[in-house]
N, C-alpha and C. Protein backbone atom coordinates (compact mmCIF):
# COMPACT_ATOMS: atom_id res chain seq x y z
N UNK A 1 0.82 -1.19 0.00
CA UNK A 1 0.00 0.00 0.00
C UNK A 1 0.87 1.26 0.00
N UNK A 2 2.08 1.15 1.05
CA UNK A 2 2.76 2.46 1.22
C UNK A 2 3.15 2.61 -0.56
N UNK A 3 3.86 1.79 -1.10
CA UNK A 3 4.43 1.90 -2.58
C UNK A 3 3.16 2.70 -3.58
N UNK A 4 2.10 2.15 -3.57
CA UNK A 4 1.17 2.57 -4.31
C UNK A 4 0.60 4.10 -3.89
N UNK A 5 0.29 4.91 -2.90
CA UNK A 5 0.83 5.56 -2.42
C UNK A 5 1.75 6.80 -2.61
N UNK A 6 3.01 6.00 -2.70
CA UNK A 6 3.76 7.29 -3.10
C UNK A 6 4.34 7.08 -4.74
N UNK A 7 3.74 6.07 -5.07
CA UNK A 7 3.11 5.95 -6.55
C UNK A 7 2.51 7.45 -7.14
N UNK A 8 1.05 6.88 -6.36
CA UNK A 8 0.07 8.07 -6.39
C UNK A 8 0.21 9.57 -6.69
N UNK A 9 1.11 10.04 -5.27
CA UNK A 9 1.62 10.90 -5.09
C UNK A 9 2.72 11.40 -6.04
N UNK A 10 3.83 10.41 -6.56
CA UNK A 10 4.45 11.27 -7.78
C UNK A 10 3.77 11.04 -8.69
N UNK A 11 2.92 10.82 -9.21
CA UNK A 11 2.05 10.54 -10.59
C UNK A 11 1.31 12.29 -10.57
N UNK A 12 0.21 12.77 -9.57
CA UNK A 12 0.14 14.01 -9.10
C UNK A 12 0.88 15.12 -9.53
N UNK A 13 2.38 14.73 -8.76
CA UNK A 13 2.79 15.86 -8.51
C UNK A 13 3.80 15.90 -10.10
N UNK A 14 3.83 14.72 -11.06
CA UNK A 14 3.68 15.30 -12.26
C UNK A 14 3.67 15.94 -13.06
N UNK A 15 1.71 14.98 -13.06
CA UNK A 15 0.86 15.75 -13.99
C UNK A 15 0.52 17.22 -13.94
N UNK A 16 1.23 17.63 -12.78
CA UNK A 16 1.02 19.31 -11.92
C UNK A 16 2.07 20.03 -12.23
N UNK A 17 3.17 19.16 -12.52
CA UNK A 17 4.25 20.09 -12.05
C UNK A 17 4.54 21.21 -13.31
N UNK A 18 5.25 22.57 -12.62
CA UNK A 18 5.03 23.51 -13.85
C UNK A 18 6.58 23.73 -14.18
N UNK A 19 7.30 23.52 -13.50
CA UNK A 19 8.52 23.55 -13.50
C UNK A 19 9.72 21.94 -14.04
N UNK A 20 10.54 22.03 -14.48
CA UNK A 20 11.36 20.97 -14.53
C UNK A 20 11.30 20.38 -13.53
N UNK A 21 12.12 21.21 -12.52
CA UNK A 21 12.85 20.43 -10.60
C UNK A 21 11.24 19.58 -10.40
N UNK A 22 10.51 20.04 -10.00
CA UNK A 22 9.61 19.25 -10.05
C UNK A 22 8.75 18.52 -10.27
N UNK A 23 9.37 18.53 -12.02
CA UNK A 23 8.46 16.67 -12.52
C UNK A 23 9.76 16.29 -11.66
N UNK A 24 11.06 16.54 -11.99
CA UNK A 24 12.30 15.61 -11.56
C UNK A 24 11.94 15.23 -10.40
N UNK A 25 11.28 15.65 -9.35
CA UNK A 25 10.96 15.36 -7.85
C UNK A 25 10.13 13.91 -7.98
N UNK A 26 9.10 14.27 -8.80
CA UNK A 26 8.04 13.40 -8.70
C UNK A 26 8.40 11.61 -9.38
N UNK A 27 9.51 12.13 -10.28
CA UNK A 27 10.26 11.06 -10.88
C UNK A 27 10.79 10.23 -10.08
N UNK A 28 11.30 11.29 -8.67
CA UNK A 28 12.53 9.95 -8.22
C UNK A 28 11.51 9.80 -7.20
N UNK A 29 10.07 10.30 -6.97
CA UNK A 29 8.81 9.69 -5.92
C UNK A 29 8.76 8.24 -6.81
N UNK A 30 8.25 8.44 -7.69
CA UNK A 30 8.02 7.28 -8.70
C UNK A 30 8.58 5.83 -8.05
N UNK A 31 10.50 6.32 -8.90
CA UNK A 31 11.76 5.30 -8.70
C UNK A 31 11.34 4.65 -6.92
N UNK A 32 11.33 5.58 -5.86
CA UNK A 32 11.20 5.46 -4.89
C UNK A 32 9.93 3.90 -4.67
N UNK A 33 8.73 4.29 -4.45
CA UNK A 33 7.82 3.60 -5.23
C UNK A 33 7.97 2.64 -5.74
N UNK A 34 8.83 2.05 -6.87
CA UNK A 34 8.97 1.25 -7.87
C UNK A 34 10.40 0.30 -7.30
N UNK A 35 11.00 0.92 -6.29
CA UNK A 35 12.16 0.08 -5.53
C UNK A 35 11.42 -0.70 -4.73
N UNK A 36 10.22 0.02 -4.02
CA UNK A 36 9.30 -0.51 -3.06
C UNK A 36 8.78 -1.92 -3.43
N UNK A 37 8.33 -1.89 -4.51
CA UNK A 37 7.41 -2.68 -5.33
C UNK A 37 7.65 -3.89 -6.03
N UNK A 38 8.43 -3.46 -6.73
CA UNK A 38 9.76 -4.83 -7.12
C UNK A 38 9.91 -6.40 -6.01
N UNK A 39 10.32 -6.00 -5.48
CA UNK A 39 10.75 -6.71 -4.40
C UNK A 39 9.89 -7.55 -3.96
N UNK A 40 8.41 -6.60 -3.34
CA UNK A 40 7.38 -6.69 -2.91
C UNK A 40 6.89 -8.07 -3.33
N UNK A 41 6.64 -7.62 -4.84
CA UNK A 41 6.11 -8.25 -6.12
C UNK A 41 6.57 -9.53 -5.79
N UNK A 42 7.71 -9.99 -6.03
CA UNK A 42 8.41 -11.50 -5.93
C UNK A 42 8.35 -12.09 -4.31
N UNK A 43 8.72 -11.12 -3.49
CA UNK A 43 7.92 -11.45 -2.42
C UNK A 43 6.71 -12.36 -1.73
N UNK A 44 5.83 -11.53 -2.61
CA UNK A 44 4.33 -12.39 -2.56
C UNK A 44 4.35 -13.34 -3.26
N UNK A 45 4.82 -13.10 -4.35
CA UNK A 45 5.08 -14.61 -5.15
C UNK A 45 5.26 -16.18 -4.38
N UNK A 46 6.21 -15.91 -3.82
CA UNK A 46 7.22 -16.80 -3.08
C UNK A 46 6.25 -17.38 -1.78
N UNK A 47 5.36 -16.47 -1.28
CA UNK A 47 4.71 -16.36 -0.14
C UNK A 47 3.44 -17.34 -0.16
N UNK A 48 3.19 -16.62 -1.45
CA UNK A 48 1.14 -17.01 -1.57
C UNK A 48 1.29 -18.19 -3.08
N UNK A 49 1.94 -18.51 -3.78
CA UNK A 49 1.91 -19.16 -5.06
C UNK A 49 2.40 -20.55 -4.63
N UNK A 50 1.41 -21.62 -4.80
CA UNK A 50 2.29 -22.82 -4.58
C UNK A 50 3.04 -23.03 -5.52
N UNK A 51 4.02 -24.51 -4.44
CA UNK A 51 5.12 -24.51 -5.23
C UNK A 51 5.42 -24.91 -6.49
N UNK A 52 4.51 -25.92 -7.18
CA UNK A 52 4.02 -26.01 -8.88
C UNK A 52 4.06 -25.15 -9.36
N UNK A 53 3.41 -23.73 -8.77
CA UNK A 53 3.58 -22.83 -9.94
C UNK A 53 4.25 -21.50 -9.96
N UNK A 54 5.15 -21.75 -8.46
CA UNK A 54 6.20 -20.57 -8.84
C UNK A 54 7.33 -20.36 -9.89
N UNK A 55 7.75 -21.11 -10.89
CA UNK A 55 8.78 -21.03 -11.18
C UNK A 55 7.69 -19.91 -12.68
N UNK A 56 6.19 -20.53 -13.02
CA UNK A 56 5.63 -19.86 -13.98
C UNK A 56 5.05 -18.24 -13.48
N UNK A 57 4.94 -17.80 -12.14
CA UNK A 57 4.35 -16.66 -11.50
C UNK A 57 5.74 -16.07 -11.59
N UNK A 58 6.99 -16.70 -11.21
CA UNK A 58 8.27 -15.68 -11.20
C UNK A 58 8.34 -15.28 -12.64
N UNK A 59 8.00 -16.04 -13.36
CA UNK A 59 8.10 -15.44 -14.88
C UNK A 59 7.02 -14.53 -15.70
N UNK A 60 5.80 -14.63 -14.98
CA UNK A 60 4.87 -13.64 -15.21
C UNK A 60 5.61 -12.30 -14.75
N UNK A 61 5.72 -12.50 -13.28
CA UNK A 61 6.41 -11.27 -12.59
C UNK A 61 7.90 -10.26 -13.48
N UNK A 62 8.29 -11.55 -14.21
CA UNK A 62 9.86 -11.17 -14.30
C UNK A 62 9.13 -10.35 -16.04
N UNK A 63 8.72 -11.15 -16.78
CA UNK A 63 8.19 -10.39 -17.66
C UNK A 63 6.73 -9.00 -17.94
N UNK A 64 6.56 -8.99 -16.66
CA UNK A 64 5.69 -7.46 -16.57
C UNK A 64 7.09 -6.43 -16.50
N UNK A 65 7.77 -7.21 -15.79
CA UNK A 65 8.99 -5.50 -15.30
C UNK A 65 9.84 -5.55 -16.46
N UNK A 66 10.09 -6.69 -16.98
CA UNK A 66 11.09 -6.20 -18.41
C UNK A 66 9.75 -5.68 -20.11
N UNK A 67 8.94 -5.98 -19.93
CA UNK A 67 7.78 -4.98 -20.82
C UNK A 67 7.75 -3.87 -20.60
N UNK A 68 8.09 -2.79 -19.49
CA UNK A 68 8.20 -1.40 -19.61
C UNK A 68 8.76 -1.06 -20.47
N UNK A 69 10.23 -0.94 -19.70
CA UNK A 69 11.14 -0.52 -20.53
C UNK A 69 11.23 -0.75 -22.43
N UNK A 70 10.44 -1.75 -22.78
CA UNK A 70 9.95 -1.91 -23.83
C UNK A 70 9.53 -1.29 -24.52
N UNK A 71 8.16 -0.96 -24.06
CA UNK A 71 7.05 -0.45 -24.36
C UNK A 71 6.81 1.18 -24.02
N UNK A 72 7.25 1.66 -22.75
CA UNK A 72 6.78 2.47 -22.24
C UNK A 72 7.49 3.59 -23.20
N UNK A 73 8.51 3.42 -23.88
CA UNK A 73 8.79 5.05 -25.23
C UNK A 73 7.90 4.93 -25.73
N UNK A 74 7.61 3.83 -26.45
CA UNK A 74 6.56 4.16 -27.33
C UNK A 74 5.38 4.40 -27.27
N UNK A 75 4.88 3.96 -26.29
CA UNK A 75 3.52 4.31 -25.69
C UNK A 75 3.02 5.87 -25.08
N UNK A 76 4.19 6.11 -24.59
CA UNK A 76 4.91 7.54 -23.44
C UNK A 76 4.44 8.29 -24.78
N UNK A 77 5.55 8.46 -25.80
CA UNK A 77 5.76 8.81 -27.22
C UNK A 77 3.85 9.24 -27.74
N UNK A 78 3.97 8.27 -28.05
CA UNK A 78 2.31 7.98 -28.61
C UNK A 78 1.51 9.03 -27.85
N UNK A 79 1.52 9.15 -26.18
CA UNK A 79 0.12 10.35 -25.67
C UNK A 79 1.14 11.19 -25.97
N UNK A 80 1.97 11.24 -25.88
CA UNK A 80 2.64 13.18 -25.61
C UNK A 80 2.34 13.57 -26.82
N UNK A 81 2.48 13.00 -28.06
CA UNK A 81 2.65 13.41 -29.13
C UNK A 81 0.79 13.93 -29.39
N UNK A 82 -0.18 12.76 -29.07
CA UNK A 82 -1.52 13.29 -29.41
C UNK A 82 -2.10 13.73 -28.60
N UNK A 83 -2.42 13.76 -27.28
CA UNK A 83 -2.88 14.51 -26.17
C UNK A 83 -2.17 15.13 -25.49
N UNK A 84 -0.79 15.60 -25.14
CA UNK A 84 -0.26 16.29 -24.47
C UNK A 84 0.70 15.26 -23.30
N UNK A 85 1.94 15.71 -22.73
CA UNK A 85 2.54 14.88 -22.19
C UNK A 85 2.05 14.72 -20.75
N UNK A 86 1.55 15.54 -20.22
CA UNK A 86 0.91 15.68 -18.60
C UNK A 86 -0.07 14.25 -18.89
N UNK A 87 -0.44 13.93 -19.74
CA UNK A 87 -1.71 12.48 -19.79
C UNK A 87 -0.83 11.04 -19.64
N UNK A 88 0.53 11.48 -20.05
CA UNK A 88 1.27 10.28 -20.05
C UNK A 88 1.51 10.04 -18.14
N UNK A 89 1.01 10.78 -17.13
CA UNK A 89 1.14 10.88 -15.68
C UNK A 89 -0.70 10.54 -15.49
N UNK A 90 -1.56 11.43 -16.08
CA UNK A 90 -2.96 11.18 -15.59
C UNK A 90 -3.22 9.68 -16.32
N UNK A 91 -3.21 9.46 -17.14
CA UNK A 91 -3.90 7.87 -17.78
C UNK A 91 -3.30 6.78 -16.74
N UNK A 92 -2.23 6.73 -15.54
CA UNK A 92 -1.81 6.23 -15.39
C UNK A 92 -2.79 6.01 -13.49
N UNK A 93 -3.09 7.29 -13.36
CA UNK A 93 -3.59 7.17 -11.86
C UNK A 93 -4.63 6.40 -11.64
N UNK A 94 -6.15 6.07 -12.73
CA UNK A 94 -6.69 5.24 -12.35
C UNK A 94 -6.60 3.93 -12.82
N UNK A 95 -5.43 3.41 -13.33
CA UNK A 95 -4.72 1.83 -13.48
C UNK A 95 -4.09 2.41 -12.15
N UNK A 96 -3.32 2.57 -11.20
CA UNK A 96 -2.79 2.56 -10.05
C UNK A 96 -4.30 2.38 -9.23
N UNK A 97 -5.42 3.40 -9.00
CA UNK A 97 -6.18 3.20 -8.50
C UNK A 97 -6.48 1.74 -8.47
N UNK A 98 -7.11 0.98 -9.47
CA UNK A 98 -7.62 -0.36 -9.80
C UNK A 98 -6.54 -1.52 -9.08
N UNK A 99 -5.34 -1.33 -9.43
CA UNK A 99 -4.16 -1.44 -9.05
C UNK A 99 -4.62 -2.00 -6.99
N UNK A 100 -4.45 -0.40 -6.33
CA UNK A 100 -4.58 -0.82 -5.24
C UNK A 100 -5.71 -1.47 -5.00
N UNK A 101 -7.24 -1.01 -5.45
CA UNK A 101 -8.36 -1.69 -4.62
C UNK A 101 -8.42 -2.89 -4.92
N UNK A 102 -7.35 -3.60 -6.27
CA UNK A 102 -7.60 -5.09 -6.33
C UNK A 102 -6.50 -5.64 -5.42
N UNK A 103 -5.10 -4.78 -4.79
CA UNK A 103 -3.97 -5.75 -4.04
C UNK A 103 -4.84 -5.80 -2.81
N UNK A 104 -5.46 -4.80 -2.29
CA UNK A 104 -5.87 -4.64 -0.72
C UNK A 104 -6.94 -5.47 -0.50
N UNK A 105 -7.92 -6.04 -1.84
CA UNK A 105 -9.07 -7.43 -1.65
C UNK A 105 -8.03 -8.47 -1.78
N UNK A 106 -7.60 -8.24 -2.64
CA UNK A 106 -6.90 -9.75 -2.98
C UNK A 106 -5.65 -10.28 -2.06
N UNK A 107 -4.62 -9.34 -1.42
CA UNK A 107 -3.58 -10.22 -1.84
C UNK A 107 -3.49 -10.21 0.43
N UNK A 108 -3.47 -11.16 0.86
CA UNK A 108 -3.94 -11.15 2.32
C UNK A 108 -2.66 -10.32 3.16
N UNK A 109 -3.52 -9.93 3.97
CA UNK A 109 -2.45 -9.15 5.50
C UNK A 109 -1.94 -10.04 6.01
N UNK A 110 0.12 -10.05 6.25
CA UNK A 110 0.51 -10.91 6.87
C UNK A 110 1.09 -9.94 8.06
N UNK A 111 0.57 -10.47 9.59
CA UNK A 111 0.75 -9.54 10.69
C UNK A 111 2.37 -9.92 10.79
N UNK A 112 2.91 -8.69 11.16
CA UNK A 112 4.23 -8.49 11.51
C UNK A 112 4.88 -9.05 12.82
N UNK A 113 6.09 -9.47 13.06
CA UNK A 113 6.28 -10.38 13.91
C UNK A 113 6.65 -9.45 15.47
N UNK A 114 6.32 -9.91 16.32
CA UNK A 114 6.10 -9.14 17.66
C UNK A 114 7.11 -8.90 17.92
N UNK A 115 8.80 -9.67 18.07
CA UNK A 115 9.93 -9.63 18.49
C UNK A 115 10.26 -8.14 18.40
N UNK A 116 11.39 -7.66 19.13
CA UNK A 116 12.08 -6.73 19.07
C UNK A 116 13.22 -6.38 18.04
N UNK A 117 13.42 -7.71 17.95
CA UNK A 117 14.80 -7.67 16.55
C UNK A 117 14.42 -8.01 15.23
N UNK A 118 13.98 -6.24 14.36
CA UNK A 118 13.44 -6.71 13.15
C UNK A 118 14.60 -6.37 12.05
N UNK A 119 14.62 -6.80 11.48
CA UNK A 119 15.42 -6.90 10.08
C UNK A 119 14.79 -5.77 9.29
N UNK A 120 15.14 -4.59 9.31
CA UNK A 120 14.98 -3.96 8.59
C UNK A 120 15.63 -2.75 8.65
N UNK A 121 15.37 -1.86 7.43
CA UNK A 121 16.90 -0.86 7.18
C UNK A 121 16.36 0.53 8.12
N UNK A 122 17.13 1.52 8.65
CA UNK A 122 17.16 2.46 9.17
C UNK A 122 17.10 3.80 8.23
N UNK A 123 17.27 5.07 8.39
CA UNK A 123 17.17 6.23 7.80
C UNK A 123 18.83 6.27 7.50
N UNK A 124 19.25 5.73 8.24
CA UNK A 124 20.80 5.89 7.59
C UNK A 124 21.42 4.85 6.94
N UNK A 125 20.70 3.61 7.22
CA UNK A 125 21.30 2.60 6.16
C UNK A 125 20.86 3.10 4.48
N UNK A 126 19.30 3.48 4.69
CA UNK A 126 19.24 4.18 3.62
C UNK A 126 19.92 5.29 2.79
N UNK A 127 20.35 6.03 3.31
CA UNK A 127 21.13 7.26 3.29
C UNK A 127 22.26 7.35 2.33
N UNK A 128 23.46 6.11 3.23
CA UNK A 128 23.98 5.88 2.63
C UNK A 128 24.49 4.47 1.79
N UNK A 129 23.08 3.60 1.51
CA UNK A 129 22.87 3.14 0.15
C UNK A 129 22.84 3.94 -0.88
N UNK A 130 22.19 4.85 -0.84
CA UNK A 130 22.46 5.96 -1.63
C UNK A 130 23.26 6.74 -1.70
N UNK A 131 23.79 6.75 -1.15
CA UNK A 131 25.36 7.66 -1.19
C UNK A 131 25.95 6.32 -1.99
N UNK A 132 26.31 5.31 -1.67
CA UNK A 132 27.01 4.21 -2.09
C UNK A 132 26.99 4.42 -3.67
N UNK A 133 25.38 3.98 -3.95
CA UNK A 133 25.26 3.78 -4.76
C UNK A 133 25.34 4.90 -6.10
N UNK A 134 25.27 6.02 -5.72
CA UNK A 134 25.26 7.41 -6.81
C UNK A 134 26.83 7.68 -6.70
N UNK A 135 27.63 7.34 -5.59
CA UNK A 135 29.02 7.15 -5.91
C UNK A 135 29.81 6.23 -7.10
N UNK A 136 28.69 5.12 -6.75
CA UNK A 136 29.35 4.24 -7.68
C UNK A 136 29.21 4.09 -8.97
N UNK A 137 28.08 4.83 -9.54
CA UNK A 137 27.27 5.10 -10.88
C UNK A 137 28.29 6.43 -11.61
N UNK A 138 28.66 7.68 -10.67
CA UNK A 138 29.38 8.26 -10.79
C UNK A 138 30.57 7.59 -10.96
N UNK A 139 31.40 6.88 -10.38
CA UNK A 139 32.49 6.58 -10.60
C UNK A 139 32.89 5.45 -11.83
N UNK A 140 31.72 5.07 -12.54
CA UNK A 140 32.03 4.31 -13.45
C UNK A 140 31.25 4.90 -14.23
N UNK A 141 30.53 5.97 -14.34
CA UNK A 141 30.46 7.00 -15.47
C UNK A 141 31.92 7.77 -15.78
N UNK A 142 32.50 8.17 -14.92
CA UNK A 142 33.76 9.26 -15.12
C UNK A 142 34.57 7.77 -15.68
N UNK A 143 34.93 6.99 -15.24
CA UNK A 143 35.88 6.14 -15.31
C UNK A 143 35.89 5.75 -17.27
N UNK A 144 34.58 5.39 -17.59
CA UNK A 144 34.29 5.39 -19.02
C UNK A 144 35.01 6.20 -19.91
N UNK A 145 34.79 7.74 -19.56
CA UNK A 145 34.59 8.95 -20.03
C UNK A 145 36.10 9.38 -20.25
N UNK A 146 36.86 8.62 -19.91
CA UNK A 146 38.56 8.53 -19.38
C UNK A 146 39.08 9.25 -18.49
């Protein structure tokens, strides 16, 4: 839900935005979102799919996320060019809508475990994953570049 969410929310702030900096904002809401989701995705897989038919659900899964990148110029391409590019952000909010009200019937609440010692990342592990990682994108961009 949180992913869909701040889905939502950069899809919005978009289709709104009047300035560059802030489609760019709403972009890395998106990415944000879409790190969320990923994961998620195979997650549930693994969770709720018996075991007969995970190896065919990981491949449903694995081929929705490599069809974007596919598809999505040309499609992207296609509204900007005939309705305007702000639609390539609105056509998208009520497939997200549909999106959530079918994960939140369908896909079940698993309650979180009571213990004190949870496995999960902090504001600074995050932080600097990202530092890590825009270091390292940087450094093998320059490195290319000679």
């Amino acid at each position: 839900m949180c992913q869909h969410l701040l889905f939502l929310i950069a899809l919005i702030i978009d289709a709104l935005a009047p300035v560059f900096p802030l489609l760019l904002l709403g972009r890395a809401i998106q990415g944000l979102g879409t790190s969320i989701a990923l994961p998620l995705m195979f997650n549930i897989i693994l969770q709720e799919v018996p075991t007969k038919r995970i190896g065919t659900m990981m491949g449903v899964g694995t081929l929705i996320t490599a069809i974007g990148p596919a598809v999505g110029p040309t499609f992207g391409g296609l509204i900007a060019t005939t309705i305007g590019w702000r639609f390539v952000f609105i056509i998208l909010i009520p497939v997200l809508l549909v999106s959530l009200v079918t994960g939140l019937a369908c896909i079940p609440s698993v309650p979180i475990a009571a213990d004190d010692d949870q496995a999960g990342l902090g504001p600074l592990d995050v932080f600097l994953m990202v530092l890590g990682f825009a270091g390292l994108i940087f450094g093998i961009s320059n490195a290319s570049a000679g």
